[in-house]
PDB file of N, CA and C in Angstrom:
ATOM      1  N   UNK A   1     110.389 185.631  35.695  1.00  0.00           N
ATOM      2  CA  UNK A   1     111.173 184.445  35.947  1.00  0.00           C
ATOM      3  C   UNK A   1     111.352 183.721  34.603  1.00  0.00           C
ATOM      4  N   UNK A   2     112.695 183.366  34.131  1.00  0.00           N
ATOM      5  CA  UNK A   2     112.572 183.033  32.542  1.00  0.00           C
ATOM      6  C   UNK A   2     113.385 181.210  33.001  1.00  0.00           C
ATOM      7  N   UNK A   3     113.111 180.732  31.828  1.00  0.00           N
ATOM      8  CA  UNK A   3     113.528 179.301  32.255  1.00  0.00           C
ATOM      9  C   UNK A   3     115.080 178.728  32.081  1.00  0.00           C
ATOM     10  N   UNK A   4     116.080 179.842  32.343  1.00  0.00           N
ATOM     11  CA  UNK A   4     117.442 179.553  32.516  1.00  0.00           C
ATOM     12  C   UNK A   4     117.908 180.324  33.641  1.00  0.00           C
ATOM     13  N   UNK A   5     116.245 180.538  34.679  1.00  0.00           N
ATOM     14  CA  UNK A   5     117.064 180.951  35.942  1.00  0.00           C
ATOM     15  C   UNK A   5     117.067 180.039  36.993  1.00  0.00           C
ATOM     16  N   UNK A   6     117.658 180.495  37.981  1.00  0.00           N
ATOM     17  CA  UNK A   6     117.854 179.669  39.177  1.00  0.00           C
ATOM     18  C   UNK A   6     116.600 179.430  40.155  1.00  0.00           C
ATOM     19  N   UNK A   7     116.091 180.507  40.603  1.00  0.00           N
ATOM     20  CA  UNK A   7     114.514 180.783  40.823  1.00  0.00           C
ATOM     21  C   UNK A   7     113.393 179.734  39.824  1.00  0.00           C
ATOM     22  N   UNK A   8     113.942 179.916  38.932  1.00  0.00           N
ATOM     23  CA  UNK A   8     112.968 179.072  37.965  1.00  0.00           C
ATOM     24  C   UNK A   8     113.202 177.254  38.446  1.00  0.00           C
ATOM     25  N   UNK A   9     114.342 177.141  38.186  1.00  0.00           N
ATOM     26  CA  UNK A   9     114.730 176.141  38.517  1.00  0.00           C
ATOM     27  C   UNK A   9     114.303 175.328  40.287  1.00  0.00           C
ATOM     28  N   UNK A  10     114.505 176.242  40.727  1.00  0.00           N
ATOM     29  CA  UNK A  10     114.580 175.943  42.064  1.00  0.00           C
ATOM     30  C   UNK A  10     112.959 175.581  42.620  1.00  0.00           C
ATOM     31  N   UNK A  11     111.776 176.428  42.058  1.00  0.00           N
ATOM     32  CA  UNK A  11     110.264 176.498  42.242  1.00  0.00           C
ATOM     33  C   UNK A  11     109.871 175.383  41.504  1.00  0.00           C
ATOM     34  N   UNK A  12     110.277 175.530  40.025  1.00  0.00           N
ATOM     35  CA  UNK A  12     110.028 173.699  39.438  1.00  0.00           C
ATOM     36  C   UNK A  12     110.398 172.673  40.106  1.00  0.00           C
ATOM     37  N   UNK A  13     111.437 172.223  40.614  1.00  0.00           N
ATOM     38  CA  UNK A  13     111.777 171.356  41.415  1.00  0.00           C
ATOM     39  C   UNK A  13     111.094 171.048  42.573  1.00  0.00           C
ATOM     40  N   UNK A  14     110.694 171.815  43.293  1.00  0.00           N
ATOM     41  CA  UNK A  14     109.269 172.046  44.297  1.00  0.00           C
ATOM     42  C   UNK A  14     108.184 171.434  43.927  1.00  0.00           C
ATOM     43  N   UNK A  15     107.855 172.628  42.922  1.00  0.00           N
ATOM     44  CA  UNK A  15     106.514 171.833  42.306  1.00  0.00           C
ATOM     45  C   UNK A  15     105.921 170.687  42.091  1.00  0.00           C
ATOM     46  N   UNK A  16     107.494 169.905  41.530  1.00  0.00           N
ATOM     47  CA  UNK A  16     107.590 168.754  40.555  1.00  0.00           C
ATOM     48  C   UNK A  16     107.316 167.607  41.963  1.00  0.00           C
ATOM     49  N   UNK A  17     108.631 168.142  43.040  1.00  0.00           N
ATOM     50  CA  UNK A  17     108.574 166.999  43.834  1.00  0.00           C
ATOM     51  C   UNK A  17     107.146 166.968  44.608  1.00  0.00           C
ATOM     52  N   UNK A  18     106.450 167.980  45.259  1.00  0.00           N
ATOM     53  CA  UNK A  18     105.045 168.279  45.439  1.00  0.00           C
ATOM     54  C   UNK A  18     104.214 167.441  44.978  1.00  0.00           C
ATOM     55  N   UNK A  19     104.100 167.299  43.166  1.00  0.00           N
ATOM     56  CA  UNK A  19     103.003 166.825  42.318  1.00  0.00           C
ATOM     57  C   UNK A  19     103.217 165.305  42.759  1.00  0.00           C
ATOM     58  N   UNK A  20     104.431 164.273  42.886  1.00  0.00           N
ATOM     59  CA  UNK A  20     104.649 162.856  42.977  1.00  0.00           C
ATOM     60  C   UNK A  20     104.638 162.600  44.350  1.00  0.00           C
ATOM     61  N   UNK A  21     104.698 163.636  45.530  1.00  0.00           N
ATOM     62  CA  UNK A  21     104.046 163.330  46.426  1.00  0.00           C
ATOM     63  C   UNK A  21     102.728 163.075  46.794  1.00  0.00           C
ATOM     64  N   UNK A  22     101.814 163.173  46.051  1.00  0.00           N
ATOM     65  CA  UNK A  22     100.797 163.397  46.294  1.00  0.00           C
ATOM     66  C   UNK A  22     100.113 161.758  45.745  1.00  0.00           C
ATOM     67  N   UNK A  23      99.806 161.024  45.883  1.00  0.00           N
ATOM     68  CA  UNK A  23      98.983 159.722  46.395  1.00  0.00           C
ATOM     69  C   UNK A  23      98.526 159.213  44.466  1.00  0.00           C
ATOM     70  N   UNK A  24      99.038 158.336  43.642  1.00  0.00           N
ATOM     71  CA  UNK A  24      98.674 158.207  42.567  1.00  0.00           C
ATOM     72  C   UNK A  24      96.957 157.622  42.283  1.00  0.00           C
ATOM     73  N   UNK A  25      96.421 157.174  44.132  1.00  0.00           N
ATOM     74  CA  UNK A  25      95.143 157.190  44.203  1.00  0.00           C
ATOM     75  C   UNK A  25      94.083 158.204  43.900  1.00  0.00           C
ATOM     76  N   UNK A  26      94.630 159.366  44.139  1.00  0.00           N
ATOM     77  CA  UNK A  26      93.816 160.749  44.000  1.00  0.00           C
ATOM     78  C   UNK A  26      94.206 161.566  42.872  1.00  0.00           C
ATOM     79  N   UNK A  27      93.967 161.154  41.785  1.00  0.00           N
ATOM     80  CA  UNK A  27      94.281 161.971  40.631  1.00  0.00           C
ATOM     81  C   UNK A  27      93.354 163.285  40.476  1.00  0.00           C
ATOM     82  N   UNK A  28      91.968 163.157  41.103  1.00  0.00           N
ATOM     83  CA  UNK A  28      91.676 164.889  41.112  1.00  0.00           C
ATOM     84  C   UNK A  28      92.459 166.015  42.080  1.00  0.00           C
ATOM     85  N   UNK A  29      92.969 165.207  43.151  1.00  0.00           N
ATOM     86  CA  UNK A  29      94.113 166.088  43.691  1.00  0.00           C
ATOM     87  C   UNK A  29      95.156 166.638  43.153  1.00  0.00           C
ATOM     88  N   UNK A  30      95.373 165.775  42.131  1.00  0.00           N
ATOM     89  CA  UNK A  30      96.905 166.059  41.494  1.00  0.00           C
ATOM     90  C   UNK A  30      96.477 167.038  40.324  1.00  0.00           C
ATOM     91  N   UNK A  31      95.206 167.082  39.684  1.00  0.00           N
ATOM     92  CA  UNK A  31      94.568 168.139  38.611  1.00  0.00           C
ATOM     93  C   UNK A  31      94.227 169.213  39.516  1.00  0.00           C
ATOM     94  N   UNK A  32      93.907 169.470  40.815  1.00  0.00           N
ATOM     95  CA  UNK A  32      93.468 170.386  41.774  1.00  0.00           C
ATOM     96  C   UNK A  32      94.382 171.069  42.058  1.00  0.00           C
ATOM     97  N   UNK A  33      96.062 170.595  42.413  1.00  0.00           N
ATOM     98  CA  UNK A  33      96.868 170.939  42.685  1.00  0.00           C
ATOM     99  C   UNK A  33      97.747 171.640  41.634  1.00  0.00           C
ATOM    100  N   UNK A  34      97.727 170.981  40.241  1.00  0.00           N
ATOM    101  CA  UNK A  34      98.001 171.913  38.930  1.00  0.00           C
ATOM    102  C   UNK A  34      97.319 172.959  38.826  1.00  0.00           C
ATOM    103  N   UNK A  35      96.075 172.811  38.673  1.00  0.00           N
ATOM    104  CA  UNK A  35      95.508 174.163  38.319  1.00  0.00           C
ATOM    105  C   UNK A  35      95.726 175.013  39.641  1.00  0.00           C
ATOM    106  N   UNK A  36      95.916 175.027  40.789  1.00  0.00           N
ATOM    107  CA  UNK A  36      96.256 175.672  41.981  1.00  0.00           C
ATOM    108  C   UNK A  36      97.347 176.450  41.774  1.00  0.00           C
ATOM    109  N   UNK A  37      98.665 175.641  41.360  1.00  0.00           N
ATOM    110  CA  UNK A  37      99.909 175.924  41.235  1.00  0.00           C
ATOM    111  C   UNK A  37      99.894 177.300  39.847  1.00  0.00           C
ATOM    112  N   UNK A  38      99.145 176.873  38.808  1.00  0.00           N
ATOM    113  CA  UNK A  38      99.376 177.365  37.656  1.00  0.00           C
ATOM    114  C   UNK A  38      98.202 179.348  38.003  1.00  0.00           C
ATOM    115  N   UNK A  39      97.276 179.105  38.589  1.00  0.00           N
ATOM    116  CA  UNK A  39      97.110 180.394  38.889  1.00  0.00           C
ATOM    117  C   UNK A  39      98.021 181.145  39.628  1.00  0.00           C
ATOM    118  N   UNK A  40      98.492 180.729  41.071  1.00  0.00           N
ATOM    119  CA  UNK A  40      99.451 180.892  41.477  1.00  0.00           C
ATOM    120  C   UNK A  40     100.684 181.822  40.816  1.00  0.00           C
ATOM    121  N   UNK A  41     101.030 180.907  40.001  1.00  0.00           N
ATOM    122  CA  UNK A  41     102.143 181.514  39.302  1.00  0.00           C
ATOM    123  C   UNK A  41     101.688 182.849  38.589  1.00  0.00           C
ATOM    124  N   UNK A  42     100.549 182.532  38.054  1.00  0.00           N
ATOM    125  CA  UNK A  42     100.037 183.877  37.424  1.00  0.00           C
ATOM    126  C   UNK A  42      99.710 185.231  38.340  1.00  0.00           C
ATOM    127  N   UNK A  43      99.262 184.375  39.097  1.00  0.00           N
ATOM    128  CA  UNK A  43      99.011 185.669  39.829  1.00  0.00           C
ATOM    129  C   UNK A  43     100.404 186.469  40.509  1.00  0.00           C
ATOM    130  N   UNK A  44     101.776 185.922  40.373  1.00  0.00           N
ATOM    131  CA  UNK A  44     102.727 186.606  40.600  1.00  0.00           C
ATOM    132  C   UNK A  44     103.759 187.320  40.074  1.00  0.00           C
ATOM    133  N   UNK A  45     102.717 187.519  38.439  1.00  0.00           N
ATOM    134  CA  UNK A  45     102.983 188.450  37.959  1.00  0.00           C
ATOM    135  C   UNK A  45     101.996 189.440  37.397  1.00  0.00           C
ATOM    136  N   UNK A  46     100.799 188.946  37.349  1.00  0.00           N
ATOM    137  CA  UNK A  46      99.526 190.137  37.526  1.00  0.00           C
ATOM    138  C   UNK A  46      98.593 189.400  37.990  1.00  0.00           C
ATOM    139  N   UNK A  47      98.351 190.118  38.760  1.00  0.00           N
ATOM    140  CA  UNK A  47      97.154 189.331  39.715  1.00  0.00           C
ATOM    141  C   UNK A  47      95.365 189.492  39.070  1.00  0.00           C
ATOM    142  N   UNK A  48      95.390 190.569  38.519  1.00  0.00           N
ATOM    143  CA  UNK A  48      94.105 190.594  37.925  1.00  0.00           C
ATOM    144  C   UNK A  48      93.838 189.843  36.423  1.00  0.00           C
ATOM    145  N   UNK A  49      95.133 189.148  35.826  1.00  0.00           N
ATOM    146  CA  UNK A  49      95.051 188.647  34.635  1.00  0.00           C
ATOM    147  C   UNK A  49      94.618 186.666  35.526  1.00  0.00           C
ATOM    148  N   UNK A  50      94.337 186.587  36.607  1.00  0.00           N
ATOM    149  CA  UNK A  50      93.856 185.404  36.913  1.00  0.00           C
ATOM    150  C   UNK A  50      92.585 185.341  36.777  1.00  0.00           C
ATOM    151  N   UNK A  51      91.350 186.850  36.950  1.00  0.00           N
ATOM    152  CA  UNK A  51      90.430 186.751  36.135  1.00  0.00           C
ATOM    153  C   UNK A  51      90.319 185.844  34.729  1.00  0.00           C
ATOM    154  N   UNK A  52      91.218 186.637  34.122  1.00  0.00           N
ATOM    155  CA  UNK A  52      90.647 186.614  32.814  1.00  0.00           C
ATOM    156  C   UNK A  52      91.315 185.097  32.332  1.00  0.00           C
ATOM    157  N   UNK A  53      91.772 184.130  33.299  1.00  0.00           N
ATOM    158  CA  UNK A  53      92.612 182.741  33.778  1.00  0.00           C
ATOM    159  C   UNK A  53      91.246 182.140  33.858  1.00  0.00           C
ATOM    160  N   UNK A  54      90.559 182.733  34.302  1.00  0.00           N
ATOM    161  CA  UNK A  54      89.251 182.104  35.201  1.00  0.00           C
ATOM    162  C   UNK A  54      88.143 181.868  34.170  1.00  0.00           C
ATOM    163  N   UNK A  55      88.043 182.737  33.461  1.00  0.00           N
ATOM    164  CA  UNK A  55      86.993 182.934  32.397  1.00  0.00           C
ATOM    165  C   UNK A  55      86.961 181.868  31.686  1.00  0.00           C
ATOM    166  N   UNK A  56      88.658 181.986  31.000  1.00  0.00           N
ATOM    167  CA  UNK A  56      89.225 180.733  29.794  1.00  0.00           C
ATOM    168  C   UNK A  56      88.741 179.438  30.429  1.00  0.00           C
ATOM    169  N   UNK A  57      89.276 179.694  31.874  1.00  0.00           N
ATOM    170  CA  UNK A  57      88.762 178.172  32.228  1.00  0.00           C
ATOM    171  C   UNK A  57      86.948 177.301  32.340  1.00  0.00           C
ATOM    172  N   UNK A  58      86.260 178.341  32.925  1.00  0.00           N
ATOM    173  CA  UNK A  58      85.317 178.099  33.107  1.00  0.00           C
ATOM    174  C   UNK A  58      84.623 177.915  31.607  1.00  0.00           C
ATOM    175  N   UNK A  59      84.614 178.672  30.668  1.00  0.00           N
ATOM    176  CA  UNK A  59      84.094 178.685  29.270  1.00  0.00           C
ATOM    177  C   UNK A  59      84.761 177.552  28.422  1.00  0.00           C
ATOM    178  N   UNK A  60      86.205 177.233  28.472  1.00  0.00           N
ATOM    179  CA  UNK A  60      86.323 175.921  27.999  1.00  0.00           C
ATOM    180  C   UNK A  60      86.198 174.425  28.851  1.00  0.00           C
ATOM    181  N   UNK A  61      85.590 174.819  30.146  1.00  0.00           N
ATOM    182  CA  UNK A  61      85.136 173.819  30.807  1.00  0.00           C
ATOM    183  C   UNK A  61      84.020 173.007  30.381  1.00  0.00           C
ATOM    184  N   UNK A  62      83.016 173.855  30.235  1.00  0.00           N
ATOM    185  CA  UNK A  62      81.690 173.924  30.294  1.00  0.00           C
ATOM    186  C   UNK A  62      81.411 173.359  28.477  1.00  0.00           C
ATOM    187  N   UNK A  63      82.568 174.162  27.954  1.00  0.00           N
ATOM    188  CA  UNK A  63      82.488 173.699  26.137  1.00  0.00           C
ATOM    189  C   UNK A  63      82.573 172.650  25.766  1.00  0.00           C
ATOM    190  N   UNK A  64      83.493 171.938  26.763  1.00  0.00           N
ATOM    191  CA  UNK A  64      83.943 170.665  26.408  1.00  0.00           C
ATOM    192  C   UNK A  64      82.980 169.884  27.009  1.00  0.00           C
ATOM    193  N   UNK A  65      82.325 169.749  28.258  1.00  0.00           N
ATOM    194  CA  UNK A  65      81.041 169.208  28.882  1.00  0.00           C
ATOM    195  C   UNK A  65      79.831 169.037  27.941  1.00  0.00           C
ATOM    196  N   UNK A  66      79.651 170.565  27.025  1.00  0.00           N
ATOM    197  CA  UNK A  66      78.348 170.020  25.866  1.00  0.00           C
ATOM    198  C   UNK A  66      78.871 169.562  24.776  1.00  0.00           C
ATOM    199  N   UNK A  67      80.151 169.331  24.343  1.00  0.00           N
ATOM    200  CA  UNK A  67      80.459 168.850  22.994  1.00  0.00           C
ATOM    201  C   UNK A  67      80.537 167.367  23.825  1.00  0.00           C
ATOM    202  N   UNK A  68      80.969 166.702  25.124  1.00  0.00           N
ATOM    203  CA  UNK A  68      80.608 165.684  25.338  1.00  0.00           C
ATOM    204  C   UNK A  68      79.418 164.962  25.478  1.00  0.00           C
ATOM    205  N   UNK A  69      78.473 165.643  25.836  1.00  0.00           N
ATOM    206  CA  UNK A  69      77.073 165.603  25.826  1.00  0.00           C
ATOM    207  C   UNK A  69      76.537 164.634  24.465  1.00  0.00           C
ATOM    208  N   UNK A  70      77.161 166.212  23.393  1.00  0.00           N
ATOM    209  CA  UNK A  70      76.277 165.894  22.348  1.00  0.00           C
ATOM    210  C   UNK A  70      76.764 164.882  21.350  1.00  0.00           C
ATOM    211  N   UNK A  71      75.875 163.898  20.640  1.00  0.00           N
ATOM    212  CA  UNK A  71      76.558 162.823  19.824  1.00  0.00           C
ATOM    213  C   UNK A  71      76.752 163.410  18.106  1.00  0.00           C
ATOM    214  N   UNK A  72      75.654 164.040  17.834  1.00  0.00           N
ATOM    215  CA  UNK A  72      76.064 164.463  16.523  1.00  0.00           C
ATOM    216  C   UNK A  72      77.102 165.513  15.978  1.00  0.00           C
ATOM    217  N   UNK A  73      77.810 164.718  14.984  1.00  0.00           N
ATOM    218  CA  UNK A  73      79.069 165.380  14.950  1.00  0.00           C
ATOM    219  C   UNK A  73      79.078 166.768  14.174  1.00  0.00           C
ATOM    220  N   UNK A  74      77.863 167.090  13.923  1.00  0.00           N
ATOM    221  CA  UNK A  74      77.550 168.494  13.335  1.00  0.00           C
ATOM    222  C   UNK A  74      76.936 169.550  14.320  1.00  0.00           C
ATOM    223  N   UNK A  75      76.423 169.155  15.573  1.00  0.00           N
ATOM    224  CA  UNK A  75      76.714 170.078  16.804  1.00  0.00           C
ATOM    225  C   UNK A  75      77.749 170.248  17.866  1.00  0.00           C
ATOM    226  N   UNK A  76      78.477 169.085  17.671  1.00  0.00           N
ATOM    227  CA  UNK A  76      79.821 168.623  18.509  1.00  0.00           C
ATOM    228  C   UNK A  76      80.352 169.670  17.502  1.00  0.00           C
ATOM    229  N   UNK A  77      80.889 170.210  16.195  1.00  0.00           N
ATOM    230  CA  UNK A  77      82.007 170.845  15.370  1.00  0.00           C
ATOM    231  C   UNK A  77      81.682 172.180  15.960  1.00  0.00           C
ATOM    232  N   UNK A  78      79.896 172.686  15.706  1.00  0.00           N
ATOM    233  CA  UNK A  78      79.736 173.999  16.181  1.00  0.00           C
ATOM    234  C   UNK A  78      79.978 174.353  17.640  1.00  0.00           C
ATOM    235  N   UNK A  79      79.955 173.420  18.641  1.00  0.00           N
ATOM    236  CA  UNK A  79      80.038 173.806  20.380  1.00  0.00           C
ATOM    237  C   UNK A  79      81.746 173.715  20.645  1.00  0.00           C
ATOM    238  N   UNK A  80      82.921 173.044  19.015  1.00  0.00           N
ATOM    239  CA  UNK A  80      83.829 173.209  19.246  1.00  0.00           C
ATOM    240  C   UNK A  80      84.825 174.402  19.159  1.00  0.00           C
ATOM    241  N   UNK A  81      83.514 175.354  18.794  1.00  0.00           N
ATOM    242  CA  UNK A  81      84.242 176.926  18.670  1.00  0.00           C
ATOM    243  C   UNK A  81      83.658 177.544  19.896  1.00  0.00           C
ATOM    244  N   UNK A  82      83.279 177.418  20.728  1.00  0.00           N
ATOM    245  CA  UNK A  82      82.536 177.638  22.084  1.00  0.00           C
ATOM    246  C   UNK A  82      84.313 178.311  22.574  1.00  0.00           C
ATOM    247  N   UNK A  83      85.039 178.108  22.634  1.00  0.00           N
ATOM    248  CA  UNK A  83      86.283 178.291  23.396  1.00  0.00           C
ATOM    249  C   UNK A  83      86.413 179.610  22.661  1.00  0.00           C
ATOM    250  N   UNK A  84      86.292 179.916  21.705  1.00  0.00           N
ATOM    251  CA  UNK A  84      86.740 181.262  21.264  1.00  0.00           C
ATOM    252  C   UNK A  84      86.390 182.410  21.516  1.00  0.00           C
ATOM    253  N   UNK A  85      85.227 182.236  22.630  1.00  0.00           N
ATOM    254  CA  UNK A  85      84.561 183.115  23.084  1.00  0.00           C
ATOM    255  C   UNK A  85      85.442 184.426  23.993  1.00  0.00           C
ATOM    256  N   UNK A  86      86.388 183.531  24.205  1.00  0.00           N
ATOM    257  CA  UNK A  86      87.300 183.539  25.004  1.00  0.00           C
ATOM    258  C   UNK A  86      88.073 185.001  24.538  1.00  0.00           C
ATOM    259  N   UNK A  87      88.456 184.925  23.299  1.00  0.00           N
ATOM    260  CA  UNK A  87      89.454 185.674  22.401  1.00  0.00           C
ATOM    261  C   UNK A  87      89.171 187.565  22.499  1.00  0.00           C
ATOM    262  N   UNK A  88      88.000 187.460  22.897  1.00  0.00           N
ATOM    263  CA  UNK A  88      87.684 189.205  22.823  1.00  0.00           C
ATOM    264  C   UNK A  88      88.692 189.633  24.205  1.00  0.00           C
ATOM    265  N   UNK A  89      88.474 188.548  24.886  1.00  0.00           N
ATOM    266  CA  UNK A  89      88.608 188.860  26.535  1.00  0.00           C
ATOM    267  C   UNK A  89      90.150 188.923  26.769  1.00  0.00           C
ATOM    268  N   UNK A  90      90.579 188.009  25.641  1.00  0.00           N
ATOM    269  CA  UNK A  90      92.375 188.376  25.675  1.00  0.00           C
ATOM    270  C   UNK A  90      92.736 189.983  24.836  1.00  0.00           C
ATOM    271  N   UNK A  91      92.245 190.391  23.721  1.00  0.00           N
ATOM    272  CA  UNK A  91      92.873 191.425  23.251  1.00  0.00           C
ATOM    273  C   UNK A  91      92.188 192.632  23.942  1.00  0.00           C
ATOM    274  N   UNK A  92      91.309 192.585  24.643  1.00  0.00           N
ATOM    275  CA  UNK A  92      90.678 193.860  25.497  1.00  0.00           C
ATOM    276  C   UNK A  92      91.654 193.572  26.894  1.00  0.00           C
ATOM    277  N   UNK A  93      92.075 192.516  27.250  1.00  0.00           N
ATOM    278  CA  UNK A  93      93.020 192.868  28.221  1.00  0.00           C
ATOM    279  C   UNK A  93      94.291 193.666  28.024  1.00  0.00           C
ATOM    280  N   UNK A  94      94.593 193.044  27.080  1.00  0.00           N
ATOM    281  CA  UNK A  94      95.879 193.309  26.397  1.00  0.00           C
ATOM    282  C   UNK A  94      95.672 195.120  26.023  1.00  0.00           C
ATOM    283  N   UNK A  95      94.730 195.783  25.529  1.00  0.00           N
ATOM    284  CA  UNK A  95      94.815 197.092  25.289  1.00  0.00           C
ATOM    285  C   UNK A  95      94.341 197.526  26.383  1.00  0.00           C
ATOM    286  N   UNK A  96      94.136 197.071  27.047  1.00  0.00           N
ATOM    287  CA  UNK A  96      94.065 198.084  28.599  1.00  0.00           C
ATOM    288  C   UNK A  96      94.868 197.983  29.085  1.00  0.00           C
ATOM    289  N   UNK A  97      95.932 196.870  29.003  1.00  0.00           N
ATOM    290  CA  UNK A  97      97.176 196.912  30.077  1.00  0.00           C
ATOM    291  C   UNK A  97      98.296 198.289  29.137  1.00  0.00           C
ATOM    292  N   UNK A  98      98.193 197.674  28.048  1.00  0.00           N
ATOM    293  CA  UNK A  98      99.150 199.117  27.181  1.00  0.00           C
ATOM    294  C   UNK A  98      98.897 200.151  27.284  1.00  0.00           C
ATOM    295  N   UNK A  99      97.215 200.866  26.936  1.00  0.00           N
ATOM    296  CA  UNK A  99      96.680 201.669  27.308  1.00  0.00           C
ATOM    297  C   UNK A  99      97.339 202.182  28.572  1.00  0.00           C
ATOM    298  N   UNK A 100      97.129 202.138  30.242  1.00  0.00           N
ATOM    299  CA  UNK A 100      97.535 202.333  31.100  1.00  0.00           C
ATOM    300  C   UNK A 100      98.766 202.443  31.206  1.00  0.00           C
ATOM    301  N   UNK A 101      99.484 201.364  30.355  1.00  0.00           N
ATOM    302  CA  UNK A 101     101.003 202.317  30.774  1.00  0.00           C
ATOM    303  C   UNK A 101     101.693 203.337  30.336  1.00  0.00           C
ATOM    304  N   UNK A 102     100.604 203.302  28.893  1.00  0.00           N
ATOM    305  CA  UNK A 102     101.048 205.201  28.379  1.00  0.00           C
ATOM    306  C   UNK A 102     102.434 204.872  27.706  1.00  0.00           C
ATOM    307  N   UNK A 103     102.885 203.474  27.499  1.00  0.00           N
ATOM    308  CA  UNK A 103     103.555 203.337  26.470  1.00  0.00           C
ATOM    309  C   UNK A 103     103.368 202.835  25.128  1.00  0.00           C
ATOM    310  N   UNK A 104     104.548 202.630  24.086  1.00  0.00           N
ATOM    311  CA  UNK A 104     104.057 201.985  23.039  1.00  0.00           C
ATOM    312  C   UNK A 104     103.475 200.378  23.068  1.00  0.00           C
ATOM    313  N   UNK A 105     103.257 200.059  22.277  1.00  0.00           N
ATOM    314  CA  UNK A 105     102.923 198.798  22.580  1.00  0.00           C
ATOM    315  C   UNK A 105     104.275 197.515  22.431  1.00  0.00           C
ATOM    316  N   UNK A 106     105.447 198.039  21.680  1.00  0.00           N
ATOM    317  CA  UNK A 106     106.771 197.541  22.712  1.00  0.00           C
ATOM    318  C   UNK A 106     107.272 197.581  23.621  1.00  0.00           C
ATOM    319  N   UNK A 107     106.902 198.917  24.002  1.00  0.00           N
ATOM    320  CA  UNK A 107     106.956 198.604  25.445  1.00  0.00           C
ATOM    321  C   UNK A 107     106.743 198.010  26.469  1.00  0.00           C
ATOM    322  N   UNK A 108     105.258 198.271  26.129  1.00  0.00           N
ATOM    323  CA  UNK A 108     104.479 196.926  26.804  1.00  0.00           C
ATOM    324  C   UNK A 108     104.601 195.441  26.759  1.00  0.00           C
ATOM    325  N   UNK A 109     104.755 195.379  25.816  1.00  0.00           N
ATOM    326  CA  UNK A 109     105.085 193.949  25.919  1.00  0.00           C
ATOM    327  C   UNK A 109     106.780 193.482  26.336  1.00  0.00           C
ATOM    328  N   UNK A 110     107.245 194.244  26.536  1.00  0.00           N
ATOM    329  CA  UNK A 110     108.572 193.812  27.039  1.00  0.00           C
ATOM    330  C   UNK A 110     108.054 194.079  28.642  1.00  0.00           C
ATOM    331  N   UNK A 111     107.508 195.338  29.208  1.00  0.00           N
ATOM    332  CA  UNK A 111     106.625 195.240  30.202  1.00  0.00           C
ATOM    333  C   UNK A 111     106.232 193.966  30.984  1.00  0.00           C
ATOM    334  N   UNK A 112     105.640 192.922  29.954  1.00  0.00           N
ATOM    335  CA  UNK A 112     104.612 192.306  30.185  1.00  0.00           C
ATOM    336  C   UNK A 112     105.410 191.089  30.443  1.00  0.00           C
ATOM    337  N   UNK A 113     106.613 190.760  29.781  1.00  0.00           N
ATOM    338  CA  UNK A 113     107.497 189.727  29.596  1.00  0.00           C
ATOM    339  C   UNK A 113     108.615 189.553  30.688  1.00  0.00           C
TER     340      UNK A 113
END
């Protein structure tokens, strides 16, 4: 779905009107309902890359929880690379999805796009 289609257009508009329905009292609803929406979408174009959705999230959840924690700004800098943990887990996806399709890796990524 690219963002000069109609489909595109038509699901944003949903979304959008969805998100301002929703009660400006309950703002964890409205963060509940983003991140809802945004796997969602992912998952409707690979469903097993919401794993690796899940990971990012939980690991920069949790990163940002001890760099809030901590006051000194010389363990706050080191717990601010905590997110990069992340990075193996994107390019090992990425060569297994190419891998498997037994094409080049332009391929794949037009594949993927």
């Amino acid at each position: 779905m690219t963002i000069n289609s109609f489909l595109f257009w038509l699901v944003f508009s949903f979304i959008f009107l969805l998100y301002w329905v929703i009660p400006s009292s309950k703002p964890l609803w409205k963060k509940c309902f983003l991140i809802l929406v945004s796997y969602l979408i992912y998952m409707s174009f690979f469903a097993w890359h919401v794993l690796v959705l899940m990971y990012v999230t939980v690991i920069t959840y949790w990163g940002a929880r001890i760099i809030e924690k901590k006051e000194k700004r010389r363990k706050a800098t080191i717990w601010a690379l905590f997110p990069l943990l992340s990075l193996p887990c994107f390019s090992s996806s990425t060569l297994i999805v190419c891998h498997s399709s037994r094409t080049s890796s332009v391929g794949c990524w037009h594949r993927m796009s």
